[in-house]
N, C-alpha and C. Protein backbone atom coordinates (compact mmCIF):
# COMPACT_ATOMS: atom_id res chain seq x y z
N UNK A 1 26.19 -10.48 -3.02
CA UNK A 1 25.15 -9.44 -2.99
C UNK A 1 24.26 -9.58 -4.23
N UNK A 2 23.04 -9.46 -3.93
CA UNK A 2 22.11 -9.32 -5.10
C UNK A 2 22.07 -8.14 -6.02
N UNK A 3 22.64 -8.45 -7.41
CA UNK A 3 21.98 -7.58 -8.36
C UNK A 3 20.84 -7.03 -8.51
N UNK A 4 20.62 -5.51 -9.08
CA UNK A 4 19.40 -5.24 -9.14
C UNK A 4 18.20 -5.76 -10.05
N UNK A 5 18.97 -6.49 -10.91
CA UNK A 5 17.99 -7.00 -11.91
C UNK A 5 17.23 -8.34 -10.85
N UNK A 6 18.21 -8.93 -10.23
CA UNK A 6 17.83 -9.86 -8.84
C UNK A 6 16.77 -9.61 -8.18
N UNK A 7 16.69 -7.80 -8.02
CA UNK A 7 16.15 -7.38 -7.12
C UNK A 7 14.51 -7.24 -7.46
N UNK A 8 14.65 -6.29 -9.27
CA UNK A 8 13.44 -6.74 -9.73
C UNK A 8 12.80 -7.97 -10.33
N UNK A 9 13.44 -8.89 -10.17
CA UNK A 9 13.05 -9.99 -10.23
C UNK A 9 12.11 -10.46 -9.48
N UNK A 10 12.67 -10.34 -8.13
CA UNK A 10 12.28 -10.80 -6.82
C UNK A 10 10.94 -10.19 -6.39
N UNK A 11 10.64 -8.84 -6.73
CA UNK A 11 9.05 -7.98 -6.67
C UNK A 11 8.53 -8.04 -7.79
N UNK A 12 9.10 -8.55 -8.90
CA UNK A 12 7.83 -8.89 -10.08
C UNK A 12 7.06 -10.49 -9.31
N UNK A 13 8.27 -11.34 -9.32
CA UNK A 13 7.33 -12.73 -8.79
C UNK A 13 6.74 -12.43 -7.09
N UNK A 14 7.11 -12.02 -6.39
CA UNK A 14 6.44 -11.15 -5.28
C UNK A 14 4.63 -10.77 -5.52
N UNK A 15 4.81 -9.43 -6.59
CA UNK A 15 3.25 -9.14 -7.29
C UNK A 15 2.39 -10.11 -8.24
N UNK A 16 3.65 -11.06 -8.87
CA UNK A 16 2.39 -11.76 -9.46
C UNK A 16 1.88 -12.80 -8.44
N UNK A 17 2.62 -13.29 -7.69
CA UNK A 17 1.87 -14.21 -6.62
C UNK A 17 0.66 -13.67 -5.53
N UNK A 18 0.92 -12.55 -5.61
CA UNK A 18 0.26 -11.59 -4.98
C UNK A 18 -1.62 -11.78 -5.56
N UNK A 19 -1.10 -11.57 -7.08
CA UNK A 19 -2.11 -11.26 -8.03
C UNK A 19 -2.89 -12.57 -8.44
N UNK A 20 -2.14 -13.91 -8.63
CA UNK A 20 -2.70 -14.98 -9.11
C UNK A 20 -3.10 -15.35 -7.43
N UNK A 21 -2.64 -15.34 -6.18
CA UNK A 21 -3.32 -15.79 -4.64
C UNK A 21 -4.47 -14.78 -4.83
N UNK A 22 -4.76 -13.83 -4.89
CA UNK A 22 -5.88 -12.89 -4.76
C UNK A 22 -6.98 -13.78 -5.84
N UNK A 23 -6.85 -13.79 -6.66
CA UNK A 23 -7.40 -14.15 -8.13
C UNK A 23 -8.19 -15.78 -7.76
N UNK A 24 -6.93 -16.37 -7.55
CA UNK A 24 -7.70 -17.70 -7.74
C UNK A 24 -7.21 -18.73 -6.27
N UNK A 25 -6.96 -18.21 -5.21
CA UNK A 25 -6.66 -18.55 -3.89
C UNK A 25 -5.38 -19.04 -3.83
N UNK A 26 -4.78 -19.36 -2.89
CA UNK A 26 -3.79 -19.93 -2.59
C UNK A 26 -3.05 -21.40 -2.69
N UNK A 27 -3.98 -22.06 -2.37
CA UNK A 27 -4.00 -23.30 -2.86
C UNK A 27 -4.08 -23.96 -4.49
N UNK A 28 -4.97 -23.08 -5.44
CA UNK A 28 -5.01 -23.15 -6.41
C UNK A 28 -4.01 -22.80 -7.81
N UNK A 29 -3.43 -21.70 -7.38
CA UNK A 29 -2.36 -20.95 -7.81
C UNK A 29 -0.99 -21.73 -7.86
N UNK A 30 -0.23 -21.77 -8.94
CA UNK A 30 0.88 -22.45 -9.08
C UNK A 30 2.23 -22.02 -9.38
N UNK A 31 3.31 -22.28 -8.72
CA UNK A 31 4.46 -21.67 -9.06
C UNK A 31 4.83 -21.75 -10.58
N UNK A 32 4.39 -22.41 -11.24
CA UNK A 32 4.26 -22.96 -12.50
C UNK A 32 3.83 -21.74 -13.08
N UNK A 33 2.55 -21.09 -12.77
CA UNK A 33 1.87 -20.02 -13.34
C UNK A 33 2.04 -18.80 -12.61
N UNK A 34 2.59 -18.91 -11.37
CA UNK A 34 3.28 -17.42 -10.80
C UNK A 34 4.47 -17.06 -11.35
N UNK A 35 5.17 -18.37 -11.99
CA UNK A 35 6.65 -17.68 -12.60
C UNK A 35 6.24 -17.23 -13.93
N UNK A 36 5.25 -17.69 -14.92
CA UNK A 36 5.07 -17.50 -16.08
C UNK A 36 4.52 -16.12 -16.30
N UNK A 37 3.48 -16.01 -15.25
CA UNK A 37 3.39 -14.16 -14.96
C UNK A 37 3.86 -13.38 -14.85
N UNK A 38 5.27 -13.89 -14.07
CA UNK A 38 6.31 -12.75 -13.68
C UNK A 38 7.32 -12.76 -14.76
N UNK A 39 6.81 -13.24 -15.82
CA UNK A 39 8.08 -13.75 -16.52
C UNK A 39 9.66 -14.23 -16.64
N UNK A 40 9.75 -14.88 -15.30
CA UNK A 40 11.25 -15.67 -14.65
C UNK A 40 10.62 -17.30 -15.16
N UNK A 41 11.40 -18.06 -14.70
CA UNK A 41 11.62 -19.45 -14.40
C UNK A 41 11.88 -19.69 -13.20
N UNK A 42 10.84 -21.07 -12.99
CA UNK A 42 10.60 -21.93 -11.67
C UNK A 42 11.61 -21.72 -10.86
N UNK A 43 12.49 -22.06 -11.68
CA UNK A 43 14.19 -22.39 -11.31
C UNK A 43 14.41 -20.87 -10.03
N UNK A 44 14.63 -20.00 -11.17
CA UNK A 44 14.85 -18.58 -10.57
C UNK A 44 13.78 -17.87 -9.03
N UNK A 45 12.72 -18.49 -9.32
CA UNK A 45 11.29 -18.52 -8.33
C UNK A 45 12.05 -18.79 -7.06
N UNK A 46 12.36 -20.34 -6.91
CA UNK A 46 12.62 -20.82 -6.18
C UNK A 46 13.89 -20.24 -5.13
N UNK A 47 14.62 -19.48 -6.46
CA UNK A 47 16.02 -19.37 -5.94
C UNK A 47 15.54 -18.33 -4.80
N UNK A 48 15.10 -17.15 -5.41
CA UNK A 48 14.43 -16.43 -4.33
C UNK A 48 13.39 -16.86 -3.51
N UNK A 49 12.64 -17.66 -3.28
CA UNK A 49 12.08 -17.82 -2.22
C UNK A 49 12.18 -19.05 -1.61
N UNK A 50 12.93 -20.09 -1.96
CA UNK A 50 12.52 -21.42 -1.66
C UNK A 50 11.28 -22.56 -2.53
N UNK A 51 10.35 -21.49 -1.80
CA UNK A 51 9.30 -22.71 -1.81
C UNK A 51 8.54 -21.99 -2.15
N UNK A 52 6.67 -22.48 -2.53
CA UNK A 52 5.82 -21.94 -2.51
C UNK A 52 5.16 -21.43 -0.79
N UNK A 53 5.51 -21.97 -0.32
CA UNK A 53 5.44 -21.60 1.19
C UNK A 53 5.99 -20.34 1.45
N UNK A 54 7.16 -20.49 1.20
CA UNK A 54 8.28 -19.81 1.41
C UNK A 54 7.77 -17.94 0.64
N UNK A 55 7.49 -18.03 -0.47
CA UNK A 55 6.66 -17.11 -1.55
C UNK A 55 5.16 -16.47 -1.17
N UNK A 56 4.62 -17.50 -0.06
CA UNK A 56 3.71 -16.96 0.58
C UNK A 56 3.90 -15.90 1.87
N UNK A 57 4.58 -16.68 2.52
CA UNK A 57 5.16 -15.64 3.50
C UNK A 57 5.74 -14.38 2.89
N UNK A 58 6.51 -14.62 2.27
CA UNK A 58 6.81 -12.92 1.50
C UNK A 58 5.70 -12.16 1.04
N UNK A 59 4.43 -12.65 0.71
CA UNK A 59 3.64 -11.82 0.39
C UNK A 59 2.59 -11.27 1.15
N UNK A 60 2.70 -12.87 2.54
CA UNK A 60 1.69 -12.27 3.24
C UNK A 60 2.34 -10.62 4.46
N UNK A 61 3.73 -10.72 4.90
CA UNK A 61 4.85 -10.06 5.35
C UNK A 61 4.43 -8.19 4.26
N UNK A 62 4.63 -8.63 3.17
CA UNK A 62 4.45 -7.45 2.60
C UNK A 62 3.38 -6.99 2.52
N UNK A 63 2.34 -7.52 1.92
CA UNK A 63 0.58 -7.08 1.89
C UNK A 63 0.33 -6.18 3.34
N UNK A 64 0.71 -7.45 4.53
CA UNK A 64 0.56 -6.75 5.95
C UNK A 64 0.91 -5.23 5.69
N UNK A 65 2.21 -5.63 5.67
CA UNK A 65 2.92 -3.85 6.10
C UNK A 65 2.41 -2.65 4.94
N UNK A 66 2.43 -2.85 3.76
CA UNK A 66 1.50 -2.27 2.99
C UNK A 66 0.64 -1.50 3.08
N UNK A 67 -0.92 -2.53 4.01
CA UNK A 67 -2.20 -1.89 4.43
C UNK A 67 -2.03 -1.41 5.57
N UNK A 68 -1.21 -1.72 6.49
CA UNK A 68 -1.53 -1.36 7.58
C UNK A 68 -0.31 -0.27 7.57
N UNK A 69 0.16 0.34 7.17
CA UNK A 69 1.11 1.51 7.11
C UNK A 69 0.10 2.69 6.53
N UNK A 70 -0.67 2.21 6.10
CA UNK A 70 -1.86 3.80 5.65
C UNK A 70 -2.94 3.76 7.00
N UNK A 71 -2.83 2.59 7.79
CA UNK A 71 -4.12 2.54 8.76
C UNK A 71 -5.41 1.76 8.28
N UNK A 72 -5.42 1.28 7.09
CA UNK A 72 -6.64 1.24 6.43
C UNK A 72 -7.17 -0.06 7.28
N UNK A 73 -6.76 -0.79 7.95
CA UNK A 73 -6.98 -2.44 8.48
C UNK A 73 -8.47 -1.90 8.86
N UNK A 74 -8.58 -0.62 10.09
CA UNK A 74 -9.21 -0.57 10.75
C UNK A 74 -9.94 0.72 10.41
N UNK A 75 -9.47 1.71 9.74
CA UNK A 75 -10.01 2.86 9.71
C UNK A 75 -10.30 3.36 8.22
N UNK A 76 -10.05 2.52 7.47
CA UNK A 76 -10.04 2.56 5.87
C UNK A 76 -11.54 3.92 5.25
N UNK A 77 -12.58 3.89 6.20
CA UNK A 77 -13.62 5.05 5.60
C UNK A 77 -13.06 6.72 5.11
N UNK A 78 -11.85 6.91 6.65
CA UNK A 78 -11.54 7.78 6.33
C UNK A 78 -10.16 7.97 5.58
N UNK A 79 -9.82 7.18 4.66
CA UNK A 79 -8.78 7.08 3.89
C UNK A 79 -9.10 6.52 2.39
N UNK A 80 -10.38 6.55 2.13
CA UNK A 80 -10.83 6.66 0.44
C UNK A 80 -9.88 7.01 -0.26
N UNK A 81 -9.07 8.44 -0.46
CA UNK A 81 -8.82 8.69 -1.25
C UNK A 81 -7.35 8.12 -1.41
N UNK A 82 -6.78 7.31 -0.29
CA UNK A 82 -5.78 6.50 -0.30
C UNK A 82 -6.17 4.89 -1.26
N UNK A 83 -7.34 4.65 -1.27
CA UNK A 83 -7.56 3.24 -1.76
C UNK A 83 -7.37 3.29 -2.65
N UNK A 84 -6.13 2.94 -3.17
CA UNK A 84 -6.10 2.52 -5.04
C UNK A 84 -6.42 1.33 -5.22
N UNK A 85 -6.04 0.88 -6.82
CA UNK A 85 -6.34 0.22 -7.33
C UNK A 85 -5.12 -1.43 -6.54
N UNK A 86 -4.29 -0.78 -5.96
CA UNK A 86 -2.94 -1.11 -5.60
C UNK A 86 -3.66 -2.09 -4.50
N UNK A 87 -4.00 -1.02 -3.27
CA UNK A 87 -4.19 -1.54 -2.56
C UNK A 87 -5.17 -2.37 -2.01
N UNK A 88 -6.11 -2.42 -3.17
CA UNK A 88 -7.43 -3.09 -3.12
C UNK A 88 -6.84 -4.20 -4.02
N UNK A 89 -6.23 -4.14 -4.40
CA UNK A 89 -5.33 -5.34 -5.04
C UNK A 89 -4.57 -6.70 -3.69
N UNK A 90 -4.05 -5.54 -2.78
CA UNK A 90 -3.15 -6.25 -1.58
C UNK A 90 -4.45 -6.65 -0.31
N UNK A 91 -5.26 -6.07 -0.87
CA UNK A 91 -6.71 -6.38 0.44
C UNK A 91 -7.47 -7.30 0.39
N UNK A 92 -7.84 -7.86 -1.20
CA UNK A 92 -8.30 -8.84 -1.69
C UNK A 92 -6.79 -10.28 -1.51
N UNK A 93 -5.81 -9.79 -1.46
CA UNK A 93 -4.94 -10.86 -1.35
C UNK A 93 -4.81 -11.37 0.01
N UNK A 94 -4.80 -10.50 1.35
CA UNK A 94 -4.86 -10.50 2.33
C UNK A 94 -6.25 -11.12 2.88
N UNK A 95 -6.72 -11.02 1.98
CA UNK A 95 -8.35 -11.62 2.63
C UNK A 95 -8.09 -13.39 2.50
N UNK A 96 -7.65 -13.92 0.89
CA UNK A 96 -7.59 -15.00 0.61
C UNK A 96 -6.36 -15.39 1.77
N UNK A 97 -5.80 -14.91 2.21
CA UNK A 97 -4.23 -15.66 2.97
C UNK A 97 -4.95 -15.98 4.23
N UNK A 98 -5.92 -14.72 4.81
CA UNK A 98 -6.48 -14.85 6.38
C UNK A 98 -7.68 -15.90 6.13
N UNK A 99 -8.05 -16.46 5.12
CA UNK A 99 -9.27 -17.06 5.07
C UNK A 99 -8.61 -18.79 4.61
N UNK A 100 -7.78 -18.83 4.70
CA UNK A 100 -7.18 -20.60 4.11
C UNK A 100 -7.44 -21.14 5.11
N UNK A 101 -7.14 -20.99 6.44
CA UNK A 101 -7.00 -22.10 7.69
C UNK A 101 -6.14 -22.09 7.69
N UNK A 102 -5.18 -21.89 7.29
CA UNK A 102 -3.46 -22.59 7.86
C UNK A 102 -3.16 -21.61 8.57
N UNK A 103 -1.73 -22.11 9.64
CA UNK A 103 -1.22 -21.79 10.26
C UNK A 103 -0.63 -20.12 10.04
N UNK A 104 -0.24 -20.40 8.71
CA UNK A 104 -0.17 -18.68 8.68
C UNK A 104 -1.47 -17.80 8.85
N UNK A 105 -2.32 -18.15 8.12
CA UNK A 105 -3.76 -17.56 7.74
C UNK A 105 -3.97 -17.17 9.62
N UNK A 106 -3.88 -17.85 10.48
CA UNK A 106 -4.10 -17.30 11.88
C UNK A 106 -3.31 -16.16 12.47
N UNK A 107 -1.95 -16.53 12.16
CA UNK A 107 -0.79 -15.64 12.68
C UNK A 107 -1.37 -14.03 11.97
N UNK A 108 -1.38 -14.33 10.57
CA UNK A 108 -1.91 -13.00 9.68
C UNK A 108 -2.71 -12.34 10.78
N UNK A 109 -3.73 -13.05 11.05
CA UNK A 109 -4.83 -12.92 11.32
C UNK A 109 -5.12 -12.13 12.65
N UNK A 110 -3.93 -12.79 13.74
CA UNK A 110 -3.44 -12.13 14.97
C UNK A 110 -2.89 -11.20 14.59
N UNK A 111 -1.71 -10.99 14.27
CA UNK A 111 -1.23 -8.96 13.60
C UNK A 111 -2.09 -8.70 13.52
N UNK A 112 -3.23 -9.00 12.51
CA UNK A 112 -4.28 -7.94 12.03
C UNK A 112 -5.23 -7.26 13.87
N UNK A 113 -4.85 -8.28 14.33
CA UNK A 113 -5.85 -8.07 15.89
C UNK A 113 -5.03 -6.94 16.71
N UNK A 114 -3.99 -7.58 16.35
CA UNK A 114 -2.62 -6.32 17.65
C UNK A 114 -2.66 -5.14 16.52
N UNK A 115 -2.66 -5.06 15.75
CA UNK A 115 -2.54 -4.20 14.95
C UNK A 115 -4.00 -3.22 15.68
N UNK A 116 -4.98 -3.97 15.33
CA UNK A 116 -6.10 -2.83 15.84
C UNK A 116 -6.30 -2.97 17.76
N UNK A 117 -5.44 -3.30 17.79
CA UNK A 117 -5.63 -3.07 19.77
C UNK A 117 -4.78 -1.75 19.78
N UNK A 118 -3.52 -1.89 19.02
CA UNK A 118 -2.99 -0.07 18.99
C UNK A 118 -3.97 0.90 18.74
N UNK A 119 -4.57 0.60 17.34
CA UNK A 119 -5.41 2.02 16.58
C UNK A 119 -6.57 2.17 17.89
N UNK A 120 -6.82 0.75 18.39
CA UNK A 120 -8.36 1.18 19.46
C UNK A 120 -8.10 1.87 20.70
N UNK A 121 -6.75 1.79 21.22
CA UNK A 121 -6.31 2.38 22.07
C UNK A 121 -5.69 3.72 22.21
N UNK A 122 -5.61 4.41 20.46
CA UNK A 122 -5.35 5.92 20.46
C UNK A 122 -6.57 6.14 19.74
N UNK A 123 -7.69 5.48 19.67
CA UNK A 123 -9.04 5.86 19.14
C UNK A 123 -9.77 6.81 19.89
N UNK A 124 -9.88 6.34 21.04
CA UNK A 124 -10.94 7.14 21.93
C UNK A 124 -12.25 6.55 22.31
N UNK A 125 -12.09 5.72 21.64
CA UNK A 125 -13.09 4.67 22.07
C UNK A 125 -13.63 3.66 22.84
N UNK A 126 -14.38 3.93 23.43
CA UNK A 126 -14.64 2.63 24.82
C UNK A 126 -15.25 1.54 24.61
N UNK A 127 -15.01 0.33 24.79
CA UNK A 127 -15.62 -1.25 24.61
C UNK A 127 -15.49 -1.88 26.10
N UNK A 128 -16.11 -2.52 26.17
CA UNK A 128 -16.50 -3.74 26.98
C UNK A 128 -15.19 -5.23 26.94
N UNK A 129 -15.30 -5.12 25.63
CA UNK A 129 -14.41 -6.59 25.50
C UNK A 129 -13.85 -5.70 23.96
N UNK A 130 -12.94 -4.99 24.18
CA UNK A 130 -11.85 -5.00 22.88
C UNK A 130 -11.56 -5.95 21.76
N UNK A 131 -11.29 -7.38 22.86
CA UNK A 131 -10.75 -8.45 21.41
C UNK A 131 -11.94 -8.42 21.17
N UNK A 132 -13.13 -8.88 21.21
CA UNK A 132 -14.34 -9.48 20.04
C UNK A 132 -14.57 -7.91 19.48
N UNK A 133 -14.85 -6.84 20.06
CA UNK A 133 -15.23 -6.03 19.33
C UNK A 133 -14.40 -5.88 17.75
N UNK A 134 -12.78 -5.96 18.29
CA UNK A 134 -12.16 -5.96 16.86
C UNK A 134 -12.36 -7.06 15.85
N UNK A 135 -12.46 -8.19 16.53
CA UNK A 135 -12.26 -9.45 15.96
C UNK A 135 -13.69 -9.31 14.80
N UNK A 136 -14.78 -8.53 15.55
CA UNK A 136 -16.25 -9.03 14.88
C UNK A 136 -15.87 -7.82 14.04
N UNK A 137 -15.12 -6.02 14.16
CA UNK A 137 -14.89 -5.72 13.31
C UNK A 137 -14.35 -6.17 11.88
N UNK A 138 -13.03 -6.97 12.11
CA UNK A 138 -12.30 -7.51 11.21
C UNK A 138 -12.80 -8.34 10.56
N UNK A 139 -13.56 -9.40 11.06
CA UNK A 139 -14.40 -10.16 10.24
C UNK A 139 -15.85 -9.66 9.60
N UNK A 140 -16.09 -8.99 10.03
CA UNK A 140 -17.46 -7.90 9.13
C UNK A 140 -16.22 -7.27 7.88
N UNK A 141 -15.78 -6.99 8.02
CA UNK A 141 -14.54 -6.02 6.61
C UNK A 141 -14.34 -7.10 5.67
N UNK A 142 -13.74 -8.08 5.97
CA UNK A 142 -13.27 -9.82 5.21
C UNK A 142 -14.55 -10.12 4.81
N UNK A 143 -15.35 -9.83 5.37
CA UNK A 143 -16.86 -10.05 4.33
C UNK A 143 -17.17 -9.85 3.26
N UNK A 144 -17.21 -8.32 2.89
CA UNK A 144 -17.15 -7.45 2.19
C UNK A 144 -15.84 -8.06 0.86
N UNK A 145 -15.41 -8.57 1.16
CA UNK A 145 -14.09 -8.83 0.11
C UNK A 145 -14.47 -10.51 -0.23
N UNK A 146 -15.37 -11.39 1.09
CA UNK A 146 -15.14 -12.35 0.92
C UNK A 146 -16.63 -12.96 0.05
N UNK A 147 -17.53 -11.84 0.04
CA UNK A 147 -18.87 -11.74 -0.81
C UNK A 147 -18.89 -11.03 -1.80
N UNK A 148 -17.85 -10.30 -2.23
CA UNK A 148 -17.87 -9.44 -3.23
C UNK A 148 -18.36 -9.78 -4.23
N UNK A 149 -18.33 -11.32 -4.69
CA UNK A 149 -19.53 -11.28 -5.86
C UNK A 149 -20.70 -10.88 -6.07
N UNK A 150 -21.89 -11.31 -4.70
CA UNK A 150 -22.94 -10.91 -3.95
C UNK A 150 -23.14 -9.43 -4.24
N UNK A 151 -21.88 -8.81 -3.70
CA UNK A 151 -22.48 -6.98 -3.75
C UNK A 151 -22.38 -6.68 -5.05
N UNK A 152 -21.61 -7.30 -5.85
CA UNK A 152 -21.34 -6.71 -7.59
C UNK A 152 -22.60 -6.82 -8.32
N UNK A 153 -23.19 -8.38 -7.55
CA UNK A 153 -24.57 -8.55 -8.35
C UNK A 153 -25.75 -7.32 -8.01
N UNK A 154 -25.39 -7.01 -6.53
CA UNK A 154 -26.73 -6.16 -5.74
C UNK A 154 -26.50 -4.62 -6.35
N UNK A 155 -25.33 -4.47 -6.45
CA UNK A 155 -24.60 -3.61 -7.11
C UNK A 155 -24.64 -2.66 -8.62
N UNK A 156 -24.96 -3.80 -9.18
CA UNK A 156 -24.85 -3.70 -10.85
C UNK A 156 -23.61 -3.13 -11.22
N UNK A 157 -22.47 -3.12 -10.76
CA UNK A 157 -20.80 -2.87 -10.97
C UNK A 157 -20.02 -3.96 -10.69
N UNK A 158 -18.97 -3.89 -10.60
CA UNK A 158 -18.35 -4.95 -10.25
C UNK A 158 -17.28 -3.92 -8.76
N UNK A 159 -17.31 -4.62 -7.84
CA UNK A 159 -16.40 -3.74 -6.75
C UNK A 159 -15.15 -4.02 -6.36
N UNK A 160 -14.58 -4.87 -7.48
CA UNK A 160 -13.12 -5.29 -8.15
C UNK A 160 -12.48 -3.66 -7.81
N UNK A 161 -13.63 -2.82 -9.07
CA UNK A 161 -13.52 -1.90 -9.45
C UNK A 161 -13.58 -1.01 -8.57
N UNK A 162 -12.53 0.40 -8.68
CA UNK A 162 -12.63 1.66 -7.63
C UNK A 162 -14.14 2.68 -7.69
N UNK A 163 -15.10 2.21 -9.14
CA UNK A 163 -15.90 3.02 -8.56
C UNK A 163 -17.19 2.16 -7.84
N UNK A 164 -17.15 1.02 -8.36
CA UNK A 164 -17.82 0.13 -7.35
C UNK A 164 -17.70 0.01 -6.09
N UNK A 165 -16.15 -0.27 -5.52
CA UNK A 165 -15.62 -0.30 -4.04
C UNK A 165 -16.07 0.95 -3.41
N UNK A 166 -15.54 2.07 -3.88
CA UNK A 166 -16.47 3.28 -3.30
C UNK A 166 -17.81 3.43 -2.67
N UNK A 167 -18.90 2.88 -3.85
CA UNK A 167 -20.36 3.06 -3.18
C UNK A 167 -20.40 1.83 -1.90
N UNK A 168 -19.50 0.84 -2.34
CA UNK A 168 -19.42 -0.06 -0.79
C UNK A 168 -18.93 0.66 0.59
N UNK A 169 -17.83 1.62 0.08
CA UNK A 169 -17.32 2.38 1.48
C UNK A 169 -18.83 3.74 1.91
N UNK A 170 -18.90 3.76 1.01
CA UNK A 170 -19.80 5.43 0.71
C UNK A 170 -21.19 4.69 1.97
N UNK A 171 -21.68 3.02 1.65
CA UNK A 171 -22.24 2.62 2.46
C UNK A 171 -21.89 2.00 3.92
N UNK A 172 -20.66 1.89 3.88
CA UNK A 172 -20.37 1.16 5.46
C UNK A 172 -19.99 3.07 6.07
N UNK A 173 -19.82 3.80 5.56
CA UNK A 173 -19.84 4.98 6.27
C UNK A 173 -21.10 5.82 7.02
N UNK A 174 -21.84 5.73 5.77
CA UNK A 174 -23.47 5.97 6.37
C UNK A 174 -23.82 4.75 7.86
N UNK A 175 -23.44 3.57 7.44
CA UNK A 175 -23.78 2.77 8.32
C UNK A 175 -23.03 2.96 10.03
N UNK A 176 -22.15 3.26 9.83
CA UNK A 176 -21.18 3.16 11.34
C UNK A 176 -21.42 4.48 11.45
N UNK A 177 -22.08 5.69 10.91
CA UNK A 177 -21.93 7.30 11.29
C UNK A 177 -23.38 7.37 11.64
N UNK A 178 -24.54 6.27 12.05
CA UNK A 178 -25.91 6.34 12.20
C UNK A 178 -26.19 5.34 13.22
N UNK A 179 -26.96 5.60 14.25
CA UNK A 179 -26.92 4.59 15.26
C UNK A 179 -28.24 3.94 14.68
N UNK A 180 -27.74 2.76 14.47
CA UNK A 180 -29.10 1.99 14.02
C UNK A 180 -29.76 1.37 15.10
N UNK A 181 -29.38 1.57 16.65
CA UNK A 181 -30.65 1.15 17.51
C UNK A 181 -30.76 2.70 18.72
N UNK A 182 -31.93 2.50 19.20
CA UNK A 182 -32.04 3.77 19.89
C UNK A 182 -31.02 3.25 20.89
N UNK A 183 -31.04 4.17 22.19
CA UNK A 183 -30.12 3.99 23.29
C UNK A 183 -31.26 3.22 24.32
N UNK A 184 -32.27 3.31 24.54
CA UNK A 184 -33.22 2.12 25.18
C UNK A 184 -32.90 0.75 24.52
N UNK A 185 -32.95 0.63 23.27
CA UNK A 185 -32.89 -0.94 22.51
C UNK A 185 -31.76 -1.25 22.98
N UNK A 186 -30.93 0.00 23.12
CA UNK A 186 -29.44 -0.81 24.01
C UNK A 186 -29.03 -1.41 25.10
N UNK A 187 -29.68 -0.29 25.95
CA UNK A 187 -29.92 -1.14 27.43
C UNK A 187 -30.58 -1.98 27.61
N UNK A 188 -31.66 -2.61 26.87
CA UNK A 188 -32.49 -3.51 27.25
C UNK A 188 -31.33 -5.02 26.37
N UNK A 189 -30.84 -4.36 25.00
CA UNK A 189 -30.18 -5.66 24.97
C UNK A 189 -28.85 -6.20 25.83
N UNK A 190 -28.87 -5.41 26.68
CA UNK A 190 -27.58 -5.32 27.65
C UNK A 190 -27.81 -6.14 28.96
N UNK A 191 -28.58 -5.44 28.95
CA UNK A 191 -29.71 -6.85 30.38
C UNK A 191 -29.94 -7.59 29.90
N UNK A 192 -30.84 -8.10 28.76
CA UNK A 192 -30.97 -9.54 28.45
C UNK A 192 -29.62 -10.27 28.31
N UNK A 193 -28.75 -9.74 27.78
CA UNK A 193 -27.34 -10.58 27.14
C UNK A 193 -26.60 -10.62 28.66
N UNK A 194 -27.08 -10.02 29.74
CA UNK A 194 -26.42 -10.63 31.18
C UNK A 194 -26.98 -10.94 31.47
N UNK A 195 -28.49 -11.22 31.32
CA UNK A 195 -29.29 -12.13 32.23
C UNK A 195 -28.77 -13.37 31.22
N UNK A 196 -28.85 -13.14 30.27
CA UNK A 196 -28.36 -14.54 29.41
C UNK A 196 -27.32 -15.63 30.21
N UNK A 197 -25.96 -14.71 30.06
CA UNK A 197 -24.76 -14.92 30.44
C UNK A 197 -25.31 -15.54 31.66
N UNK A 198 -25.56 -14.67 32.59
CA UNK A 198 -25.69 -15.53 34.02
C UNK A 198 -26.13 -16.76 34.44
N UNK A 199 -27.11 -17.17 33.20
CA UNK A 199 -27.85 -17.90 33.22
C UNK A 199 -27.48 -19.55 32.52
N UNK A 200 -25.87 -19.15 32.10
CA UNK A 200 -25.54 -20.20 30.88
C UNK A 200 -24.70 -20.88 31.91
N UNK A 201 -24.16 -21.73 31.82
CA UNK A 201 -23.18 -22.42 32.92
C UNK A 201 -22.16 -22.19 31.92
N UNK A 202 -20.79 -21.60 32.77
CA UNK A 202 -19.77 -21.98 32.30
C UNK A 202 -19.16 -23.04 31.98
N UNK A 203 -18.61 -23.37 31.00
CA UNK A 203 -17.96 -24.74 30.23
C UNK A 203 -16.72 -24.86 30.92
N UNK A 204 -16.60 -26.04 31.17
CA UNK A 204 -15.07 -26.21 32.09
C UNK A 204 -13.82 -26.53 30.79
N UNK A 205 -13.20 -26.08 31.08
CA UNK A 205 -11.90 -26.47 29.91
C UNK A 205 -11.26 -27.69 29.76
């Protein structure tokens, strides 16, 4: 059985991998410099996780359950006053894991999708095509984390920071609580995008 000192062992190198994958990506980041953060040895790293692989999955496993236990994946506007410093910590890490290409980075990536086919289905909300609607949700959000330099500059803050991140939410709220096309601009882009469709030949597989 694991000791508890084992135990905090195991969630210090947990958060700093957490912290150096967020920071400087995944690929870049070294067990070398995730153990030196956490202040253990390689040796000890390993013991608990294996591998650096192995260290990823634990973090991507935890980050998941983390954000998505407050709801925030999908509904994060109305949970501001839940966003700490914590979890904008685990959101920026979650962004770098779903954004590598690898095989995990997809799987992540799927939870994150089933995850919001639940919330859309006790939402109340009606779509056409569910998966892209979430999918183009989820990837509009990963934006926001994955340009964050961009808004810090447009910004004049940095949105690292909780009062920076704020005026970013303070704006995607105004934005999704305002219909930015009339309900004519809608229907008309609704007909064109099926006259489109009709008009495209399907691709054979």
């Amino acid at each position: 059985m694991n000791s508890q000192s084992d135990l905090t062992a195991r969630a210090r190198i947990r958060d700093a991998a957490i912290t150096l994958f967020a920071e400087k990506g995944i690929e870049a980041a070294t067990i070398r410099e995730i153990a030196q953060a956490a202040g253990v040895s390689s040796g000890l790293l390993r013991h608990h996780f294996g591998s650096k692989e192995g260290l990823r999955d634990a973090c991507d496993e935890y980050a998941f359950n983390k954000v998505t236990s407050l709801g925030i994946q999908f509904t994060e506007t109305n949970l501001l006053g839940r966003v700490t410093p914590e979890i904008m910590r685990l959101q920026q890490y979650a962004i770098q894991s779903v954004m590598d290409g690898s095989p995990n980075a997809l799987a992540t990536f799927d939870r994150a999708l089933e995850y919001g086919e639940y919330w859309l289905e006790h939402s109340g909300i009606e779509v056409s095509d569910p998966r892209a609607y979430l999918a183009v949700i989820a990837v509009m959000k990963m934006s926001m984390f994955a340009m964050r330099d961009l808004l810090s500059h447009a910004l004049g803050q940095s949105v690292d920071e909780p009062a920076g991140w704020a005026r970013v939410i303070s704006a995607s709220i105004e934005i999704f609580s305002q219909p930015l096309v009339t309900p004519d601009l809608v229907e008309q882009a609704r007909k064109a995008l099926a006259e489109f469709t009709a008009s495209t030949p399907e691709e054979q597989p």
